[in-house]
ModelCIF file with pLDDT and N, C-alpha, C, O atoms, coordinates in Angstrom:
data_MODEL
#
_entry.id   MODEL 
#
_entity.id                         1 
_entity.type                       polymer 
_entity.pdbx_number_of_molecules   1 
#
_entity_poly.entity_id                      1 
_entity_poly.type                           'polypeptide(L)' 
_entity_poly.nstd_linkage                   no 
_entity_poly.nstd_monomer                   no 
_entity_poly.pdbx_seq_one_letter_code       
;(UNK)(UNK)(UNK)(UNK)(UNK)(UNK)(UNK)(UNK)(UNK)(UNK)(UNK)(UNK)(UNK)(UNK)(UNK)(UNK)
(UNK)(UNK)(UNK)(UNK)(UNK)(UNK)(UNK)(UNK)(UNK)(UNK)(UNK)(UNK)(UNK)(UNK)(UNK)(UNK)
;
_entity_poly.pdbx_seq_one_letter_code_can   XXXXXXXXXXXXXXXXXXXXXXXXXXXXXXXX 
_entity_poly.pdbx_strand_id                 A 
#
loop_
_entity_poly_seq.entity_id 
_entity_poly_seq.num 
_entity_poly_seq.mon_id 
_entity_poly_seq.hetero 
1 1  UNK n 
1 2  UNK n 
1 3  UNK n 
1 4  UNK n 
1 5  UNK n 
1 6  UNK n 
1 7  UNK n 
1 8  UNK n 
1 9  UNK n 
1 10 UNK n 
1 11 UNK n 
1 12 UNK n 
1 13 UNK n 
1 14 UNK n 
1 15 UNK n 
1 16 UNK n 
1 17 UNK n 
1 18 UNK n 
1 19 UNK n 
1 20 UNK n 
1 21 UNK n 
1 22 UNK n 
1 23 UNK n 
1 24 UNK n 
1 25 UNK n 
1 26 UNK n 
1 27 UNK n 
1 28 UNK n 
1 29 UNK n 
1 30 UNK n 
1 31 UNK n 
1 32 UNK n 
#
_struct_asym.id          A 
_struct_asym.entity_id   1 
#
loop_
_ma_qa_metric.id 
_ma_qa_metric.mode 
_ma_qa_metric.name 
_ma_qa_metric.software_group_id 
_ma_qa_metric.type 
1 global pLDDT . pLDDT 
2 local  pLDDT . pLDDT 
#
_ma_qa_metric_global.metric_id      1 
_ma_qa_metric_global.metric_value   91.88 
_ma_qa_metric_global.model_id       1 
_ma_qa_metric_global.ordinal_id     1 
#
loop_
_ma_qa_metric_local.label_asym_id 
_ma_qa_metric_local.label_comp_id 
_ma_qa_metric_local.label_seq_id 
_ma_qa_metric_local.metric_id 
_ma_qa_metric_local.metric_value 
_ma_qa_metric_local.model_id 
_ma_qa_metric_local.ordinal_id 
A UNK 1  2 95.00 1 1  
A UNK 2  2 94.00 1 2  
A UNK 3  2 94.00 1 3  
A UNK 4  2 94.00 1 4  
A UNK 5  2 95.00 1 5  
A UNK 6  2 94.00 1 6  
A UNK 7  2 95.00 1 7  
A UNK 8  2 95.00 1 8  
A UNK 9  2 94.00 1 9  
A UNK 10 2 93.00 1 10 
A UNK 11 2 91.00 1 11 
A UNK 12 2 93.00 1 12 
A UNK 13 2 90.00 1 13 
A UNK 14 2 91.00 1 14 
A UNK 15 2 90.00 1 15 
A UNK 16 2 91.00 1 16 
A UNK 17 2 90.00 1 17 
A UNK 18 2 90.00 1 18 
A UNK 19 2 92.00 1 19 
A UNK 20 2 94.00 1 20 
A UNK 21 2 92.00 1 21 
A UNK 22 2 92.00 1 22 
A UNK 23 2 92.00 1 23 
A UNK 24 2 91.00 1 24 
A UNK 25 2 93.00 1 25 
A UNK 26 2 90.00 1 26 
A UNK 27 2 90.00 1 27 
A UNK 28 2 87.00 1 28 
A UNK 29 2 87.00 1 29 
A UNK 30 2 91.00 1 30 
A UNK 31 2 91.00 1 31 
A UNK 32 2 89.00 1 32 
#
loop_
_atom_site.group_PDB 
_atom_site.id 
_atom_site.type_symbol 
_atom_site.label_atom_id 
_atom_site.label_alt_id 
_atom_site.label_comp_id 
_atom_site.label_asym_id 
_atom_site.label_entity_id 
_atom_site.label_seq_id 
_atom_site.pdbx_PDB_ins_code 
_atom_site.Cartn_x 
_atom_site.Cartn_y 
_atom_site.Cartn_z 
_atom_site.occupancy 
_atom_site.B_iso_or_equiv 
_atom_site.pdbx_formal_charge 
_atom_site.auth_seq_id 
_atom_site.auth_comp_id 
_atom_site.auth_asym_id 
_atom_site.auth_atom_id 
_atom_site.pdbx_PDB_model_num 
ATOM 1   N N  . UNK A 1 1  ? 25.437 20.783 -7.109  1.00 95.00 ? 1  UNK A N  1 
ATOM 2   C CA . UNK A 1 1  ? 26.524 21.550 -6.484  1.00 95.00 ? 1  UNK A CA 1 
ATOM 3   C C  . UNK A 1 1  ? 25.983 22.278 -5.260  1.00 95.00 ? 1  UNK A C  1 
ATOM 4   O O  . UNK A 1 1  ? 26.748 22.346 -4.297  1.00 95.00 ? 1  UNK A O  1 
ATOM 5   N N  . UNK A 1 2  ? 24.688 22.873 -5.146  1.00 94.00 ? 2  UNK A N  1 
ATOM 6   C CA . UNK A 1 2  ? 24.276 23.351 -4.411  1.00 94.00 ? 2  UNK A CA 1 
ATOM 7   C C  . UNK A 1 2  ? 23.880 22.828 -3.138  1.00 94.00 ? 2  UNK A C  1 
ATOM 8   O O  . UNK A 1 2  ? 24.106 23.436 -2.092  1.00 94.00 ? 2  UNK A O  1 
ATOM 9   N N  . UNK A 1 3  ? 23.224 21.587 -3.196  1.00 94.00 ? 3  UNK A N  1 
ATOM 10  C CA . UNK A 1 3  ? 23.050 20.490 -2.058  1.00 94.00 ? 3  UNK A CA 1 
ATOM 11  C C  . UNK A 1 3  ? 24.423 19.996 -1.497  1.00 94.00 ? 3  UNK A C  1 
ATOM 12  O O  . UNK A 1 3  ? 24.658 20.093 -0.292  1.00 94.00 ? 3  UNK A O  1 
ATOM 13  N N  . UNK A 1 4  ? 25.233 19.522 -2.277  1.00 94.00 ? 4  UNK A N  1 
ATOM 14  C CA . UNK A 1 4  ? 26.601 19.459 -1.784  1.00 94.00 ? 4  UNK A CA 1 
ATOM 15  C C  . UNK A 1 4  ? 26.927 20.708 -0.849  1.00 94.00 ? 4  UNK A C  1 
ATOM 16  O O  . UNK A 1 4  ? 27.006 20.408 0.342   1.00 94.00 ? 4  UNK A O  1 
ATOM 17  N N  . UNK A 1 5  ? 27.130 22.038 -1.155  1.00 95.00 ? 5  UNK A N  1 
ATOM 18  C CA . UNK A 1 5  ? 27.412 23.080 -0.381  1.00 95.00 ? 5  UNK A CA 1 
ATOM 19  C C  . UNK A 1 5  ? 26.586 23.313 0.911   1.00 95.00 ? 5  UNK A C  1 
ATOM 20  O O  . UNK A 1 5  ? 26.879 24.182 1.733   1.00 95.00 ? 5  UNK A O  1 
ATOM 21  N N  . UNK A 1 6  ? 25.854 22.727 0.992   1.00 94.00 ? 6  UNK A N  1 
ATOM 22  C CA . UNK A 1 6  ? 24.677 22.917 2.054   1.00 94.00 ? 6  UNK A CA 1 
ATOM 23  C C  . UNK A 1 6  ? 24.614 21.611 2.712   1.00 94.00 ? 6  UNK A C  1 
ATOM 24  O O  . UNK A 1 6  ? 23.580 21.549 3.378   1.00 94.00 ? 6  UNK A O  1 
ATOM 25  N N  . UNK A 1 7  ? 25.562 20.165 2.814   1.00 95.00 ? 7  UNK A N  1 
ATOM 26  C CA . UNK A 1 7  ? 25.936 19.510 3.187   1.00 95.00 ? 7  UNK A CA 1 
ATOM 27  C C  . UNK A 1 7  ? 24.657 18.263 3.122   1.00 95.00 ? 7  UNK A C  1 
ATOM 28  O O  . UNK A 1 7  ? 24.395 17.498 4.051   1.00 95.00 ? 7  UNK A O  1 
ATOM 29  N N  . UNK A 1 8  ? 23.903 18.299 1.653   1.00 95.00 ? 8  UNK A N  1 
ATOM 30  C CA . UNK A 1 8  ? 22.834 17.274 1.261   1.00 95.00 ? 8  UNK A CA 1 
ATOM 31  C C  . UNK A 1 8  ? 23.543 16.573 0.527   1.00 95.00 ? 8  UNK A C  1 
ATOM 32  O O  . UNK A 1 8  ? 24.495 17.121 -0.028  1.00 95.00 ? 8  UNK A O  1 
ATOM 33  N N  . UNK A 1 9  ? 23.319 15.314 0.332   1.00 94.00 ? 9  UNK A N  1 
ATOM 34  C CA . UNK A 1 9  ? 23.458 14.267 -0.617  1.00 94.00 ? 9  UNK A CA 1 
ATOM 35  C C  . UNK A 1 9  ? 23.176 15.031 -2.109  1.00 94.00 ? 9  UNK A C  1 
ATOM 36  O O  . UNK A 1 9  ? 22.469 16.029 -2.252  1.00 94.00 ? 9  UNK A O  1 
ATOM 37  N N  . UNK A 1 10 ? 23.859 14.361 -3.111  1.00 93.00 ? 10 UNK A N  1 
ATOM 38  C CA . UNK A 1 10 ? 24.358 15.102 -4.567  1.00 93.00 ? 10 UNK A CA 1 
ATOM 39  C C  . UNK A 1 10 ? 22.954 14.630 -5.256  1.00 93.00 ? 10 UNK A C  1 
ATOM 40  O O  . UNK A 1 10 ? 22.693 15.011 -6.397  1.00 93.00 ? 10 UNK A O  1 
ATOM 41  N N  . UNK A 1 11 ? 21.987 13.723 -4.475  1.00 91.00 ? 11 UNK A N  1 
ATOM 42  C CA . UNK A 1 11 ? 20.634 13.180 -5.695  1.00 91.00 ? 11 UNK A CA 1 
ATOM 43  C C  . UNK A 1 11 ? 19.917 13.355 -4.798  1.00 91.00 ? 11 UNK A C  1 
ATOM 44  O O  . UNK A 1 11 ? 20.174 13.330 -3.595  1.00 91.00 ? 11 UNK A O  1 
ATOM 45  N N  . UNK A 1 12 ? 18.995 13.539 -5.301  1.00 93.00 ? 12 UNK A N  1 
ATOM 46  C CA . UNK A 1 12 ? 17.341 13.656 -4.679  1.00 93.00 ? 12 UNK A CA 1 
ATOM 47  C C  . UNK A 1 12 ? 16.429 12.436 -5.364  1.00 93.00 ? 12 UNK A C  1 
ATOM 48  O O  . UNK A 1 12 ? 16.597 12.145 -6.548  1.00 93.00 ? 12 UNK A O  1 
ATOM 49  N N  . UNK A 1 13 ? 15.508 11.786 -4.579  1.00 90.00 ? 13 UNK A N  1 
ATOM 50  C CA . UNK A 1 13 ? 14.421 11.335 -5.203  1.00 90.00 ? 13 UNK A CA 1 
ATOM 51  C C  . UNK A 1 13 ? 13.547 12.084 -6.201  1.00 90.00 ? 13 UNK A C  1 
ATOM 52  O O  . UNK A 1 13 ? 13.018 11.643 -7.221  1.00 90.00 ? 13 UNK A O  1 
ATOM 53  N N  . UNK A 1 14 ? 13.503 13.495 -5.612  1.00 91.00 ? 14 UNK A N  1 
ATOM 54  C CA . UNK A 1 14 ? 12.635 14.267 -6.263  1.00 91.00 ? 14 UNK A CA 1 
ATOM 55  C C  . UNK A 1 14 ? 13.081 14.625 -8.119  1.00 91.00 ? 14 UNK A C  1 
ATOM 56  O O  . UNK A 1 14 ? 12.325 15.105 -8.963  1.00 91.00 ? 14 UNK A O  1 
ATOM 57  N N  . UNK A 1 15 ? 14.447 14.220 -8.289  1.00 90.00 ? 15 UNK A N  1 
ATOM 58  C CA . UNK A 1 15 ? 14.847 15.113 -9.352  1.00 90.00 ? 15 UNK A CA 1 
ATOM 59  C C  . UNK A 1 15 ? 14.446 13.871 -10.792 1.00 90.00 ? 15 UNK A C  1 
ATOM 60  O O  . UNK A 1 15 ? 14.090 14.120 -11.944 1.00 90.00 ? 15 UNK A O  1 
ATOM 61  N N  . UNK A 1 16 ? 14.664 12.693 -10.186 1.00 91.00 ? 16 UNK A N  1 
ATOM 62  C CA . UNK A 1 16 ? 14.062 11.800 -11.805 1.00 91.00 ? 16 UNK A CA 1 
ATOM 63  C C  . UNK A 1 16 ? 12.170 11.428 -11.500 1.00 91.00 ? 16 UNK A C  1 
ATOM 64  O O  . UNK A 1 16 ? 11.615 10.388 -11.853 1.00 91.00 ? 16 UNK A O  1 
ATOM 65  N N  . UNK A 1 17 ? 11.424 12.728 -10.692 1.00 90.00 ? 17 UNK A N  1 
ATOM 66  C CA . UNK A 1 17 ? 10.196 12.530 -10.438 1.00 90.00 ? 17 UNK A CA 1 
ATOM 67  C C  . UNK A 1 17 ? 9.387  11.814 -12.207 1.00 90.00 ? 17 UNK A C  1 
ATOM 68  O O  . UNK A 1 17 ? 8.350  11.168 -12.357 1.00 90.00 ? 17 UNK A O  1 
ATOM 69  N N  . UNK A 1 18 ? 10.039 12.121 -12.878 1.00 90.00 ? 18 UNK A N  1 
ATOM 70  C CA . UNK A 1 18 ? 9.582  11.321 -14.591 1.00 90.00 ? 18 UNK A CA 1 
ATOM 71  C C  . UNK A 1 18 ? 9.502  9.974  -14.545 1.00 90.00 ? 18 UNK A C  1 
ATOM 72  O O  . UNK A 1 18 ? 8.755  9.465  -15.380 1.00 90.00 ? 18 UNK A O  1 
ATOM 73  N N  . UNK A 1 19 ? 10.101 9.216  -13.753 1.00 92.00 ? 19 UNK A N  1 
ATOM 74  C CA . UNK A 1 19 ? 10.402 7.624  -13.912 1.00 92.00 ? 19 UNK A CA 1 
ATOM 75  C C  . UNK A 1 19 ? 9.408  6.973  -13.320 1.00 92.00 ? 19 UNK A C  1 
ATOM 76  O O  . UNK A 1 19 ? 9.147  7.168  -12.133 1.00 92.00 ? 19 UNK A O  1 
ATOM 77  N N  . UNK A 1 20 ? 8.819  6.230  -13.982 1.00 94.00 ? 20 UNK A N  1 
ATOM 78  C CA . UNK A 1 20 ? 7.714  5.264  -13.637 1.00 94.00 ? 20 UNK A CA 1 
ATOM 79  C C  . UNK A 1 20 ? 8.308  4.565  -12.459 1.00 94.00 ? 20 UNK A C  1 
ATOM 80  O O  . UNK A 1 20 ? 9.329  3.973  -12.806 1.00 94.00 ? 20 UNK A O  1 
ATOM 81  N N  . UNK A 1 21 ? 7.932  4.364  -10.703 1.00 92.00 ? 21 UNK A N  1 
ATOM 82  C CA . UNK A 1 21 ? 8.481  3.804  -9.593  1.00 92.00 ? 21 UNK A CA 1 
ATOM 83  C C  . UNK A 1 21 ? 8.853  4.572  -8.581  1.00 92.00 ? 21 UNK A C  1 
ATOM 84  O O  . UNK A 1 21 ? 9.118  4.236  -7.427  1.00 92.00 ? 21 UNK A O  1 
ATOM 85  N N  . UNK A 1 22 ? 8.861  5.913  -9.206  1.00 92.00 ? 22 UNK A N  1 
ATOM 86  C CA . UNK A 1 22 ? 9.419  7.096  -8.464  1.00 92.00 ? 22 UNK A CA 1 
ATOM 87  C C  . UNK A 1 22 ? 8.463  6.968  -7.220  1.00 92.00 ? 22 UNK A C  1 
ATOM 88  O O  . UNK A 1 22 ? 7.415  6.326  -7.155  1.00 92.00 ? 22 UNK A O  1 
ATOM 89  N N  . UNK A 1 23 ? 8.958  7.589  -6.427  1.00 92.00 ? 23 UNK A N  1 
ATOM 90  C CA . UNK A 1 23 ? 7.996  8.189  -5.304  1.00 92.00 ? 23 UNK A CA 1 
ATOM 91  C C  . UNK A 1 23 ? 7.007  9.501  -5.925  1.00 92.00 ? 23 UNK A C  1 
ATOM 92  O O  . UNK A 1 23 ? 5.830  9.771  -5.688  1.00 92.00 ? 23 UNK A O  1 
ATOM 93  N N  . UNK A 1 24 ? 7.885  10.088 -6.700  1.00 91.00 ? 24 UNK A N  1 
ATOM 94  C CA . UNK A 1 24 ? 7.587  11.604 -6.772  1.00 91.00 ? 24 UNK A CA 1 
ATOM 95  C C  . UNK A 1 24 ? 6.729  11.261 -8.352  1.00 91.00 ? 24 UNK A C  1 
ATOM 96  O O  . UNK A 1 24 ? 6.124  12.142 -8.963  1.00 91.00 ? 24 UNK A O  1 
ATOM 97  N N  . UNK A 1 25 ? 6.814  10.109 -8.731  1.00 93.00 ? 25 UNK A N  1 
ATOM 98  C CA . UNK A 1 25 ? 6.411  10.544 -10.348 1.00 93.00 ? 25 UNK A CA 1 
ATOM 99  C C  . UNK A 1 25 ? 5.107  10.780 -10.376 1.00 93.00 ? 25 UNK A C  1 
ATOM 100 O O  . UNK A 1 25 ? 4.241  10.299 -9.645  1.00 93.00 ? 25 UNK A O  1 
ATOM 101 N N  . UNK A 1 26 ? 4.976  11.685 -11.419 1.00 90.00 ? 26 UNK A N  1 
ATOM 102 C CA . UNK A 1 26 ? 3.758  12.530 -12.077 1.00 90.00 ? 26 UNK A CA 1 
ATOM 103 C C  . UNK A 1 26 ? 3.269  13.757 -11.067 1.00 90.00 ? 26 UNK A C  1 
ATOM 104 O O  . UNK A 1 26 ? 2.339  14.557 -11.167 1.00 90.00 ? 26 UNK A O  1 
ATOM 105 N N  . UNK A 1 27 ? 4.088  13.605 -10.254 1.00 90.00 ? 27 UNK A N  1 
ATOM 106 C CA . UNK A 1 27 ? 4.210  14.636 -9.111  1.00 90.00 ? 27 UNK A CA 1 
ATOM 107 C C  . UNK A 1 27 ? 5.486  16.105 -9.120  1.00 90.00 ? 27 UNK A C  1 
ATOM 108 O O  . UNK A 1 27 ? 6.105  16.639 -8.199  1.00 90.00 ? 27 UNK A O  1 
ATOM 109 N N  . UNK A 1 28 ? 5.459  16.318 -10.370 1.00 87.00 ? 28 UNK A N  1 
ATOM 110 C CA . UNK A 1 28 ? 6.305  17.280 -10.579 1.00 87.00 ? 28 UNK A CA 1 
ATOM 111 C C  . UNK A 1 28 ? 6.443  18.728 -9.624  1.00 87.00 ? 28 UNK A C  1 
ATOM 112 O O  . UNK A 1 28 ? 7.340  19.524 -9.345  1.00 87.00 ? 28 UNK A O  1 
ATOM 113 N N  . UNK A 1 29 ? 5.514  18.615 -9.424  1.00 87.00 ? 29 UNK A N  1 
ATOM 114 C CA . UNK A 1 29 ? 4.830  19.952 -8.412  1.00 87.00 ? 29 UNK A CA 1 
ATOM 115 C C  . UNK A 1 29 ? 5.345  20.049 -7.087  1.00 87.00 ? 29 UNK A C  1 
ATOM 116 O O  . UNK A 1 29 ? 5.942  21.039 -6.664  1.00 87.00 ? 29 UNK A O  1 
ATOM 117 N N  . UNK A 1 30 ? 5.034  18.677 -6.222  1.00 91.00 ? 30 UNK A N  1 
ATOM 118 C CA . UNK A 1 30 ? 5.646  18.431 -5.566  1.00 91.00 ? 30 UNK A CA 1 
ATOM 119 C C  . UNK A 1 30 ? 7.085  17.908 -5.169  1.00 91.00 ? 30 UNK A C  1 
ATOM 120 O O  . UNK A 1 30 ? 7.642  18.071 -4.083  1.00 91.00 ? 30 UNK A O  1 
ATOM 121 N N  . UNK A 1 31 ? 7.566  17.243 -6.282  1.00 91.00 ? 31 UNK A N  1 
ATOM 122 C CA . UNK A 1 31 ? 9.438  17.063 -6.406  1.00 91.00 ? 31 UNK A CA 1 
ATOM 123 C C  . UNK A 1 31 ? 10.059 18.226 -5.952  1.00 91.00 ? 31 UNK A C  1 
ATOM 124 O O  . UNK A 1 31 ? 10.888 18.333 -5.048  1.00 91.00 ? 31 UNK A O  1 
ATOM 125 N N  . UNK A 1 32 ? 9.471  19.269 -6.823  1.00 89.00 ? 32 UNK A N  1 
ATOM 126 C CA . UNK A 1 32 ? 10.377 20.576 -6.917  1.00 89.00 ? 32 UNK A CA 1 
ATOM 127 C C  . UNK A 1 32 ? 10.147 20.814 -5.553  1.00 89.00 ? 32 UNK A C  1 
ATOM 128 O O  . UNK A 1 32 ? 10.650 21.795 -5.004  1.00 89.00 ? 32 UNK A O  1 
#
């Protein structure tokens, strides 16, 4: 809701940083 209000796309790469393929995975630190 918040990215929406601030005129970002509703998903991030960063937010399923858990999924094996991710960009961000095992990179929790950096997702956030």
């Amino acid at each position: 809701v918040l990215r929406n209000l601030v005129g970002l796309p509703e998903d991030h790469d960063a937010d399923r940083y858990f999924n094996p393929g991710n960009p961000y995975y095992a990179r929790e630190s950096d997702a956030f």
